[in-house]
C-alpha atoms as a PDB file:
ATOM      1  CA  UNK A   1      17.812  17.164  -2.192  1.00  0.00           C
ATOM      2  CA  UNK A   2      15.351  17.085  -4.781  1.00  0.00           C
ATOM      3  CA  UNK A   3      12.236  19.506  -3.675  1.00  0.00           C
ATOM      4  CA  UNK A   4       9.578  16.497  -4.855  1.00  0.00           C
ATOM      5  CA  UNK A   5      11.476  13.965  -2.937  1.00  0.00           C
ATOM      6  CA  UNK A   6      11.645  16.370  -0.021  1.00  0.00           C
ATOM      7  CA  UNK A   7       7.803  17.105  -0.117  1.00  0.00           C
ATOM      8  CA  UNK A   8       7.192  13.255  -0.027  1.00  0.00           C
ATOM      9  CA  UNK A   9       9.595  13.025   2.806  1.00  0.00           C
ATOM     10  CA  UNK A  10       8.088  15.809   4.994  1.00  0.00           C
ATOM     11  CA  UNK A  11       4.345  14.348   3.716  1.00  0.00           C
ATOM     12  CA  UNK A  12       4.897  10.640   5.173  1.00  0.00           C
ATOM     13  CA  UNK A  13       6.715  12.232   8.169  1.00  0.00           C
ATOM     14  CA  UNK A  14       3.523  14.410   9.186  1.00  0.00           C
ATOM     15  CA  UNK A  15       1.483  10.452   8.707  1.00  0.00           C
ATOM     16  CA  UNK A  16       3.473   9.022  10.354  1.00  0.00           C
ATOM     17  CA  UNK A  17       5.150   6.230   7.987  1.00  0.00           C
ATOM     18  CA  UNK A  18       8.417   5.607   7.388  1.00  0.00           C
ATOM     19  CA  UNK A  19      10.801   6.091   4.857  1.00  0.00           C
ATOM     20  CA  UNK A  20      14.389   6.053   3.872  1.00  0.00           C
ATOM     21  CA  UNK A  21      16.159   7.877   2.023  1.00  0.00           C
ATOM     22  CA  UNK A  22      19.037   6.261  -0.316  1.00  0.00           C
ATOM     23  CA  UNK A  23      22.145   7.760  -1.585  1.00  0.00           C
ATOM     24  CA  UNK A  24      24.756   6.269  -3.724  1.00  0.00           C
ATOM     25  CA  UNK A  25      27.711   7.607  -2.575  1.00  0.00           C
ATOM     26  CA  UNK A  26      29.253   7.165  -6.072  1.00  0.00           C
ATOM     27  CA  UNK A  27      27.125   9.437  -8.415  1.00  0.00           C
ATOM     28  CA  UNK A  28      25.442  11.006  -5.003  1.00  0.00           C
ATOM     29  CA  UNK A  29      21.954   9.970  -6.962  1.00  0.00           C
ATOM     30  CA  UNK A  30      19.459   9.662  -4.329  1.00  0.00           C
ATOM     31  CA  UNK A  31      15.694   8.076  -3.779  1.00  0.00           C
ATOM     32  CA  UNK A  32      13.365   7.590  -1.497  1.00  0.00           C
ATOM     33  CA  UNK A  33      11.975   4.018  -0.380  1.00  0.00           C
ATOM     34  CA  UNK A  34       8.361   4.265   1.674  1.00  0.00           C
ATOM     35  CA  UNK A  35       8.522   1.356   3.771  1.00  0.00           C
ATOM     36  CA  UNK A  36       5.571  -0.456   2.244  1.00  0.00           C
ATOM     37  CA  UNK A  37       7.927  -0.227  -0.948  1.00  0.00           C
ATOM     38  CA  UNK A  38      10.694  -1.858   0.786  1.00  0.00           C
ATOM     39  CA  UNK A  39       9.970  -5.848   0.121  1.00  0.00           C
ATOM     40  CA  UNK A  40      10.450  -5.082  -3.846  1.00  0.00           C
ATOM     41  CA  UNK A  41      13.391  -3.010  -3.562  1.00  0.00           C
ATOM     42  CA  UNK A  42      17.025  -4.387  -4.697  1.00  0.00           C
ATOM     43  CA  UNK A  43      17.876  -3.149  -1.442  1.00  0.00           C
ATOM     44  CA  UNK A  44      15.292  -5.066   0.849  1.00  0.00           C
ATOM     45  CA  UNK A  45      17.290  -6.383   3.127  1.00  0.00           C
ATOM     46  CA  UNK A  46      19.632  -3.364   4.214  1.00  0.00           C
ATOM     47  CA  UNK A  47      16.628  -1.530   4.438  1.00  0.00           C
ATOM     48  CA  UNK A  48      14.640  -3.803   6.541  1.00  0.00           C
ATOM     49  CA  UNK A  49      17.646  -3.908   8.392  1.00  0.00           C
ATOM     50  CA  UNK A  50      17.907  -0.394   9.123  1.00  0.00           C
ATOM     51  CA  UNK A  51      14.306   0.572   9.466  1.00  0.00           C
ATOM     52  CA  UNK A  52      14.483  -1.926  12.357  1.00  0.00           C
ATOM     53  CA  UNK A  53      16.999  -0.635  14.445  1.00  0.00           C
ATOM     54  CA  UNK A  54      15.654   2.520  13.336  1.00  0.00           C
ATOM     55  CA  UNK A  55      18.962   3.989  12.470  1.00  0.00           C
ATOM     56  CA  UNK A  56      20.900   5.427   9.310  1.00  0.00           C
ATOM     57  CA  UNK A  57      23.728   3.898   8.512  1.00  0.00           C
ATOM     58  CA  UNK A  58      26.345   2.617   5.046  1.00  0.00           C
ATOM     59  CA  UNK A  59      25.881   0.054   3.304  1.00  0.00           C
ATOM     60  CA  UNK A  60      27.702  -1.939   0.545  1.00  0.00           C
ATOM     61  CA  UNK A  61      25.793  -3.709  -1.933  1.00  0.00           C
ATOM     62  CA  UNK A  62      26.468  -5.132  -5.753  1.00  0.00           C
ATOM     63  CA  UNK A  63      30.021  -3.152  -5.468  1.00  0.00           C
ATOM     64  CA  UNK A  64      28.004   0.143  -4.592  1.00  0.00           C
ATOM     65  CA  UNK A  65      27.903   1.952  -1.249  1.00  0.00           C
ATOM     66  CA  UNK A  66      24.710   3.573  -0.266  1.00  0.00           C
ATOM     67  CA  UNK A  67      23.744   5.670   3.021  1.00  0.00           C
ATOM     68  CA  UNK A  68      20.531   5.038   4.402  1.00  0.00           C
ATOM     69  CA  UNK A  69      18.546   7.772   5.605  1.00  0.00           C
ATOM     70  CA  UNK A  70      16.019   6.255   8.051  1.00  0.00           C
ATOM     71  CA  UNK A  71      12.979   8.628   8.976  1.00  0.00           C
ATOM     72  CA  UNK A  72      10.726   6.130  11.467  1.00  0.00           C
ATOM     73  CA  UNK A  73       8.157   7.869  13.863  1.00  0.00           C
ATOM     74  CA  UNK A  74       8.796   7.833  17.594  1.00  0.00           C
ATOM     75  CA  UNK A  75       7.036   4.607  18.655  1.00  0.00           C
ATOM     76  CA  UNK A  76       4.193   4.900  21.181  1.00  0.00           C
ATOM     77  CA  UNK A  77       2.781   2.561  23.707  1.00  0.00           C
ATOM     78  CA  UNK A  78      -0.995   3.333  24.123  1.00  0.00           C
ATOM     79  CA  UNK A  79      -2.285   1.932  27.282  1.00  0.00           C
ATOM     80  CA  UNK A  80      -6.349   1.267  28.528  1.00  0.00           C
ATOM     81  CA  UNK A  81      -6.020   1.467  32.141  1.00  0.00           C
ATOM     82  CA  UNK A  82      -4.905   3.566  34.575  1.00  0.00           C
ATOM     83  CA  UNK A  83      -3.503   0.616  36.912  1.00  0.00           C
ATOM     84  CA  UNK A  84      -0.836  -0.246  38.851  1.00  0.00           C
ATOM     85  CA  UNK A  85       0.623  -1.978  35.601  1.00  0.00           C
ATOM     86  CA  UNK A  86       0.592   1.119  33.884  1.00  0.00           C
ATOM     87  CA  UNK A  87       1.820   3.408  36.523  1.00  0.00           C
ATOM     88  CA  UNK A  88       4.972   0.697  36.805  1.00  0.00           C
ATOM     89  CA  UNK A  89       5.387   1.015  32.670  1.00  0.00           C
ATOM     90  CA  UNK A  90       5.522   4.950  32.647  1.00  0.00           C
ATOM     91  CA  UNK A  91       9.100   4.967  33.839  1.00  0.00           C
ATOM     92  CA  UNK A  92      10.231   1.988  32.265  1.00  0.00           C
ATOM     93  CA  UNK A  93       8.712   3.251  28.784  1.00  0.00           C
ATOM     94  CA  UNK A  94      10.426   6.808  29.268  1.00  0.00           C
ATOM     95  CA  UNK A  95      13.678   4.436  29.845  1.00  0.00           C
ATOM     96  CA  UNK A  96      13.657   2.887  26.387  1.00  0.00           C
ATOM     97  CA  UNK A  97      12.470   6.068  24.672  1.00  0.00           C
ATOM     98  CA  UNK A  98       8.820   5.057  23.937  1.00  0.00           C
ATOM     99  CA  UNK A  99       6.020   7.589  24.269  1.00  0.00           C
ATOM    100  CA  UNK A 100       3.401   6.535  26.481  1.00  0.00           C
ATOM    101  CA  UNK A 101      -0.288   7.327  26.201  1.00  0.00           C
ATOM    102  CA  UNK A 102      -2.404   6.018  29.078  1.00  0.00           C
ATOM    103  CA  UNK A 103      -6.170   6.234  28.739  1.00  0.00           C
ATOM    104  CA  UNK A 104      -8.993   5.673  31.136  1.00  0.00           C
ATOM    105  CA  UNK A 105     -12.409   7.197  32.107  1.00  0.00           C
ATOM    106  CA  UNK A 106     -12.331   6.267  35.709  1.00  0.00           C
ATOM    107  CA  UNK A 107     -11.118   9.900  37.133  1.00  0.00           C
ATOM    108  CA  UNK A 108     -10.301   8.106  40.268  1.00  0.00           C
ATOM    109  CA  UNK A 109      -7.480   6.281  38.604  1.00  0.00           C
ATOM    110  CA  UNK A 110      -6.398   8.717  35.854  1.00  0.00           C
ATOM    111  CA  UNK A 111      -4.654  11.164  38.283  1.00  0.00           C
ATOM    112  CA  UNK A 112      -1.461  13.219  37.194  1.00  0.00           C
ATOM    113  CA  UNK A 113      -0.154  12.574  41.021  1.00  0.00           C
ATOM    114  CA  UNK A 114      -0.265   9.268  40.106  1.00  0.00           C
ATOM    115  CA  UNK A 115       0.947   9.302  36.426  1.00  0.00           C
ATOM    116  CA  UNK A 116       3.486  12.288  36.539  1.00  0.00           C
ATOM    117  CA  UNK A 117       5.256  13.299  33.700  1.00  0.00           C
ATOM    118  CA  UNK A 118       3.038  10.866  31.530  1.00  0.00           C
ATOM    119  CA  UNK A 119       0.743  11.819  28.581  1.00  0.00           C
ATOM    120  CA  UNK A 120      -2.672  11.153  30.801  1.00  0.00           C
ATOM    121  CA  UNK A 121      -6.418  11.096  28.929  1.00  0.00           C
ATOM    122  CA  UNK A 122      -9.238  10.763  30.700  1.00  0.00           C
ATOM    123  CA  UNK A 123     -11.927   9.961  28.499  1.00  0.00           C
ATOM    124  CA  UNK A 124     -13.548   6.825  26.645  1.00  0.00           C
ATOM    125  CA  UNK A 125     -10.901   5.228  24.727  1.00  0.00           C
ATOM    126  CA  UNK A 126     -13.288   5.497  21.082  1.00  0.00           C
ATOM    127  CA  UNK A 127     -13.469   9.410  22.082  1.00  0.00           C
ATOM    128  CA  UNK A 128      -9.153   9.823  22.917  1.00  0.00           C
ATOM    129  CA  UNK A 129      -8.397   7.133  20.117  1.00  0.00           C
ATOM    130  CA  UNK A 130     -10.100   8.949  17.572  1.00  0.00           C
ATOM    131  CA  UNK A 131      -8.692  12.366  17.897  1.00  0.00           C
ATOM    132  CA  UNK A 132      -4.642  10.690  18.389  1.00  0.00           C
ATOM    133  CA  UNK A 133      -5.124   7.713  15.665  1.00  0.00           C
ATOM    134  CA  UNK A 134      -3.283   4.560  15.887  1.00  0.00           C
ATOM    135  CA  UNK A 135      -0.037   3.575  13.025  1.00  0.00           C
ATOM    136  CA  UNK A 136       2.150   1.005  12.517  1.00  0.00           C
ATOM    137  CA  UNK A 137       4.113   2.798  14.771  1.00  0.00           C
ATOM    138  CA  UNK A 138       1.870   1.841  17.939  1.00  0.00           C
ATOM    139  CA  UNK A 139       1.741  -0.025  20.496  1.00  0.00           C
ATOM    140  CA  UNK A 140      -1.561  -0.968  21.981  1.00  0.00           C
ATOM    141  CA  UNK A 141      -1.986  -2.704  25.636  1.00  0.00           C
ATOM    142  CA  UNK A 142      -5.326  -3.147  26.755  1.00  0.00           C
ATOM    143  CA  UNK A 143      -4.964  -4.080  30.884  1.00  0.00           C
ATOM    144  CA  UNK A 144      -8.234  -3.057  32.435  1.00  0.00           C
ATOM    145  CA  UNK A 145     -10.299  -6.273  32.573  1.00  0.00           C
ATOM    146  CA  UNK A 146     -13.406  -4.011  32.115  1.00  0.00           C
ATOM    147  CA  UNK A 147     -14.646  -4.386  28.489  1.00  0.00           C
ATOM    148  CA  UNK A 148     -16.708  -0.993  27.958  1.00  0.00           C
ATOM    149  CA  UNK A 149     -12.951   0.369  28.376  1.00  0.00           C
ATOM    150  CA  UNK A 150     -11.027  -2.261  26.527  1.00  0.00           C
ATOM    151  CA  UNK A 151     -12.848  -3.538  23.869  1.00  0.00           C
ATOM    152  CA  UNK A 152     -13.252  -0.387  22.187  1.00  0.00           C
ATOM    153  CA  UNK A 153      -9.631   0.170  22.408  1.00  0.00           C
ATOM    154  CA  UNK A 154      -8.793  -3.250  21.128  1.00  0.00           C
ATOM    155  CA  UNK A 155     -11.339  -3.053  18.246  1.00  0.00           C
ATOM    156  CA  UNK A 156      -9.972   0.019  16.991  1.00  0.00           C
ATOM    157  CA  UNK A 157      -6.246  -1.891  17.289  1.00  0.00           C
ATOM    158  CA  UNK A 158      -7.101  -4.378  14.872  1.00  0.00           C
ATOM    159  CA  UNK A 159      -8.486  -1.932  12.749  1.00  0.00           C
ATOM    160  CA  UNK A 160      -5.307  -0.675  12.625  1.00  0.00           C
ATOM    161  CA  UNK A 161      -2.000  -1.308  11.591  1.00  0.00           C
ATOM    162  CA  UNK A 162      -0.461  -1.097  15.169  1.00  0.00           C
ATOM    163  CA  UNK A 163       2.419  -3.737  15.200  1.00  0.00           C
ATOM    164  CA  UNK A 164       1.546  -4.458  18.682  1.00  0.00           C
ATOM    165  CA  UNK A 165      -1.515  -5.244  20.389  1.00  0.00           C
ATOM    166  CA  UNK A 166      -1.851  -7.031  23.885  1.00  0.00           C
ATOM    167  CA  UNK A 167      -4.214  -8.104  26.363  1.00  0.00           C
ATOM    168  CA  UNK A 168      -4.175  -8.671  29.826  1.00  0.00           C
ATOM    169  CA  UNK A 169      -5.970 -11.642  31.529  1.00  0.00           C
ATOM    170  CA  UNK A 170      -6.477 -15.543  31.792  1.00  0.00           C
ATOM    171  CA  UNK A 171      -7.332 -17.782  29.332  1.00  0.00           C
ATOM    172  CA  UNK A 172     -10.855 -17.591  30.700  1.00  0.00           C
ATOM    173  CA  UNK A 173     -11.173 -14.109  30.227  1.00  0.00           C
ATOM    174  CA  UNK A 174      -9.482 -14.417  27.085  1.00  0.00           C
ATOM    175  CA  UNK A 175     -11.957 -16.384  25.171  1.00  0.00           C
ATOM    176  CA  UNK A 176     -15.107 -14.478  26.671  1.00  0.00           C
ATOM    177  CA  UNK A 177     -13.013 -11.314  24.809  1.00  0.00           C
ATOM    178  CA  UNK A 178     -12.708 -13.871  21.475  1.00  0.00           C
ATOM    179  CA  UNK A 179     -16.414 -14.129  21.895  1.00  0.00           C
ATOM    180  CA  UNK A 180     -17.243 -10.402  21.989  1.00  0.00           C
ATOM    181  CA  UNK A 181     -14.626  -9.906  19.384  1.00  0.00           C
ATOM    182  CA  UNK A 182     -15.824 -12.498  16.878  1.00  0.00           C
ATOM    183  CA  UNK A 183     -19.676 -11.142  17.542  1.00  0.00           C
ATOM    184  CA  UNK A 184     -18.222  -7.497  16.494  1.00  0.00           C
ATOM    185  CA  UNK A 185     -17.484  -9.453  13.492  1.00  0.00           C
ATOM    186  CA  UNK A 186     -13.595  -9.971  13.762  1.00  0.00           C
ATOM    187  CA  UNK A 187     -12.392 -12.879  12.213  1.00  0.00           C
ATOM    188  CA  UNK A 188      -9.928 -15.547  13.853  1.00  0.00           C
ATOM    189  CA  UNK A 189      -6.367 -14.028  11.977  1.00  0.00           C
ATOM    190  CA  UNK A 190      -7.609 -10.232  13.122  1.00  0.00           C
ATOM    191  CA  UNK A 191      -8.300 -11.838  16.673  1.00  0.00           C
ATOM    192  CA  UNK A 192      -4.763 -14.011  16.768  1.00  0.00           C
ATOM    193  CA  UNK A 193      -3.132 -10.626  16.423  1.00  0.00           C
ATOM    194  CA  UNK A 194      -3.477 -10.273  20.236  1.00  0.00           C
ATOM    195  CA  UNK A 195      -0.712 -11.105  22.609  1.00  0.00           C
ATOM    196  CA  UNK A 196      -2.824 -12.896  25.358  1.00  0.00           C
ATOM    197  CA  UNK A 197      -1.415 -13.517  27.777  1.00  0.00           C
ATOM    198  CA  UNK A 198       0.574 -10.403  27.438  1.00  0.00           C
ATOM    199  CA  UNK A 199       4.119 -10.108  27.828  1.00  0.00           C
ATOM    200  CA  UNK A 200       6.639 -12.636  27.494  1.00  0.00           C
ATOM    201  CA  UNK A 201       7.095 -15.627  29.578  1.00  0.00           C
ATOM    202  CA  UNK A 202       8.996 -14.480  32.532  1.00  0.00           C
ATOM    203  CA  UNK A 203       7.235 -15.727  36.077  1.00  0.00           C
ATOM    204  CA  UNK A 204       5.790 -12.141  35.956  1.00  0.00           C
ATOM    205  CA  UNK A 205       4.111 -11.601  39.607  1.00  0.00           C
ATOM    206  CA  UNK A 206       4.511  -8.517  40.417  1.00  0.00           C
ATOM    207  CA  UNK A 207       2.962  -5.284  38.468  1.00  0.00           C
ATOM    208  CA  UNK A 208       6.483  -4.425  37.832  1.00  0.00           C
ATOM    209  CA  UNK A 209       7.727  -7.762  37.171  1.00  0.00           C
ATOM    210  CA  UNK A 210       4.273  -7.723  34.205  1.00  0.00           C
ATOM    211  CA  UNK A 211       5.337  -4.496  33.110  1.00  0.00           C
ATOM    212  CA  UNK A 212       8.380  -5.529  32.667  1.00  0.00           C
ATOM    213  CA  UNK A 213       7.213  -8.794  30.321  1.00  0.00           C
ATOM    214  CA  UNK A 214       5.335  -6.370  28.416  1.00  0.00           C
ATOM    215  CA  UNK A 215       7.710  -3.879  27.717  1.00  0.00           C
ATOM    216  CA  UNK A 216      10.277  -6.196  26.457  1.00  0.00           C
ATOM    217  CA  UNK A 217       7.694  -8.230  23.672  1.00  0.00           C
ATOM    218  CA  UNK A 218       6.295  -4.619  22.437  1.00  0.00           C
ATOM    219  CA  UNK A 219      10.256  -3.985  22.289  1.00  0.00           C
ATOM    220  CA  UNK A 220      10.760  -7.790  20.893  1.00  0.00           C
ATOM    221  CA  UNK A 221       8.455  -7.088  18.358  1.00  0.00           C
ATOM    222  CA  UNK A 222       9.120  -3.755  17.334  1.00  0.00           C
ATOM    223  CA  UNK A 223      13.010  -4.773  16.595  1.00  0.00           C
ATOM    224  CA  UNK A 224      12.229  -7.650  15.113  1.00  0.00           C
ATOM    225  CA  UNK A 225      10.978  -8.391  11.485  1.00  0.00           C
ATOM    226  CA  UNK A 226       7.862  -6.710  11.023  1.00  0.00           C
ATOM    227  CA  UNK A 227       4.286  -7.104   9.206  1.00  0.00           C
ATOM    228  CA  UNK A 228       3.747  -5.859   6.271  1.00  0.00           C
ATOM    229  CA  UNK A 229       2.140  -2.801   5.938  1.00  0.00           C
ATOM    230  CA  UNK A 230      -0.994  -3.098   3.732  1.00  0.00           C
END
């Protein structure tokens, strides 16, 4: 491998962007693709492909067979709200091999005995969101109902490129969050990025039952064809 293609590589790895890496298998020529490159490539749509099962694989294209090196960061779900929603999601994120980060102030609820074996911060989410940053490879799931905790979190969601961001509550607690959103000077496309209500349309009752419905959109949406990066 090229050392300036390998320094790109290893430089989008450490920010945590995607890339992949394509060989002809022909000449063994190879490049590397960073995903916001991908909609303009002659390849776009084996590499969209790939990126979004988020594994390397062959290809045949034009009479030419490529392998597709896919680098992808882990994907993360990063949770306000040490709740019973949350404590149901730990084990069902560790399941489907997505890193969970719950946040929440209230020491009371942000306990390791409940939350073993889960990455547990308990601090202000503008304090523990600004020292672990939020990517396209993020989840965010707001689920407190308290907006000192929330908002901040959700604020700093749009700001970013996370490709998921949800919100729990009714529609009545919904637009009171549209308000405060829209006076923090969010327009209506930044604010119709939230999933609310979160999670897909199941008959969720139960905490598990609403972890469940949220697990399976953030997964939904993560497999499926995703936003542009800007």
């Amino acid at each position: 491998m090229d050392l300036s293609v390998l320094a790109t590589l290893n430089a989008e790895r450490q920010a945590r962007r995607a890339t992949i890496l394509v060989t002809e298998l022909a000449s063994g020529a190879q490049r590397l693709v960073k995903q916001a490159a991908i909609a303009g490539d002659l390849l776009a749509e084996p590499l969209e492909r790939q990126l979004r099962m988020g594994k390397s694989g062959m290809v045949e294209a034009d009479g030419a067979s490529y392998f597709l090196t896919v680098q992808a960061p882990h994907p993360r779900v990063v949770v306000t709200g040490a709740v019973h929603i949350s404590q149901a999601m730990a084990p069902m994120a560790k399941t489907l091999d997505l890193d969970l980060v719950v946040i929440d102030p209230r020491t009371a609820f942000a306990t390791p005995e409940r939350f073993p074996q889960t990455e547990l911060l308990a601090e202000w989410p503008e304090e523990a969101i600004g020292r672990i940053g939020l990517d396209g490879y993020t989840a965010f799931v707001a689920l407190t109902h308290d907006p000192k905790i929330d908002d901040p979190g959700l604020e700093a969601a749009l700001r970013s490129d996370c490709f998921y961001v949800g919100a729990l509550g009714s529609r009545k607690t919904h637009a009171k969050r549209v308000e405060r959103l829209t006076a923090a000077g969010f327009d209506a496309a930044a604010i119709e990025r939230i999933h609310a209500p979160i999670g897909l349309d199941i008959g969720a009752v139960s905490p598990a039952e609403i972890a469940l419905a949220i697990l399976a959109e953030i997964v939904a949406t993560l497999r499926g064809p995703r936003r542009k990066p800007a």
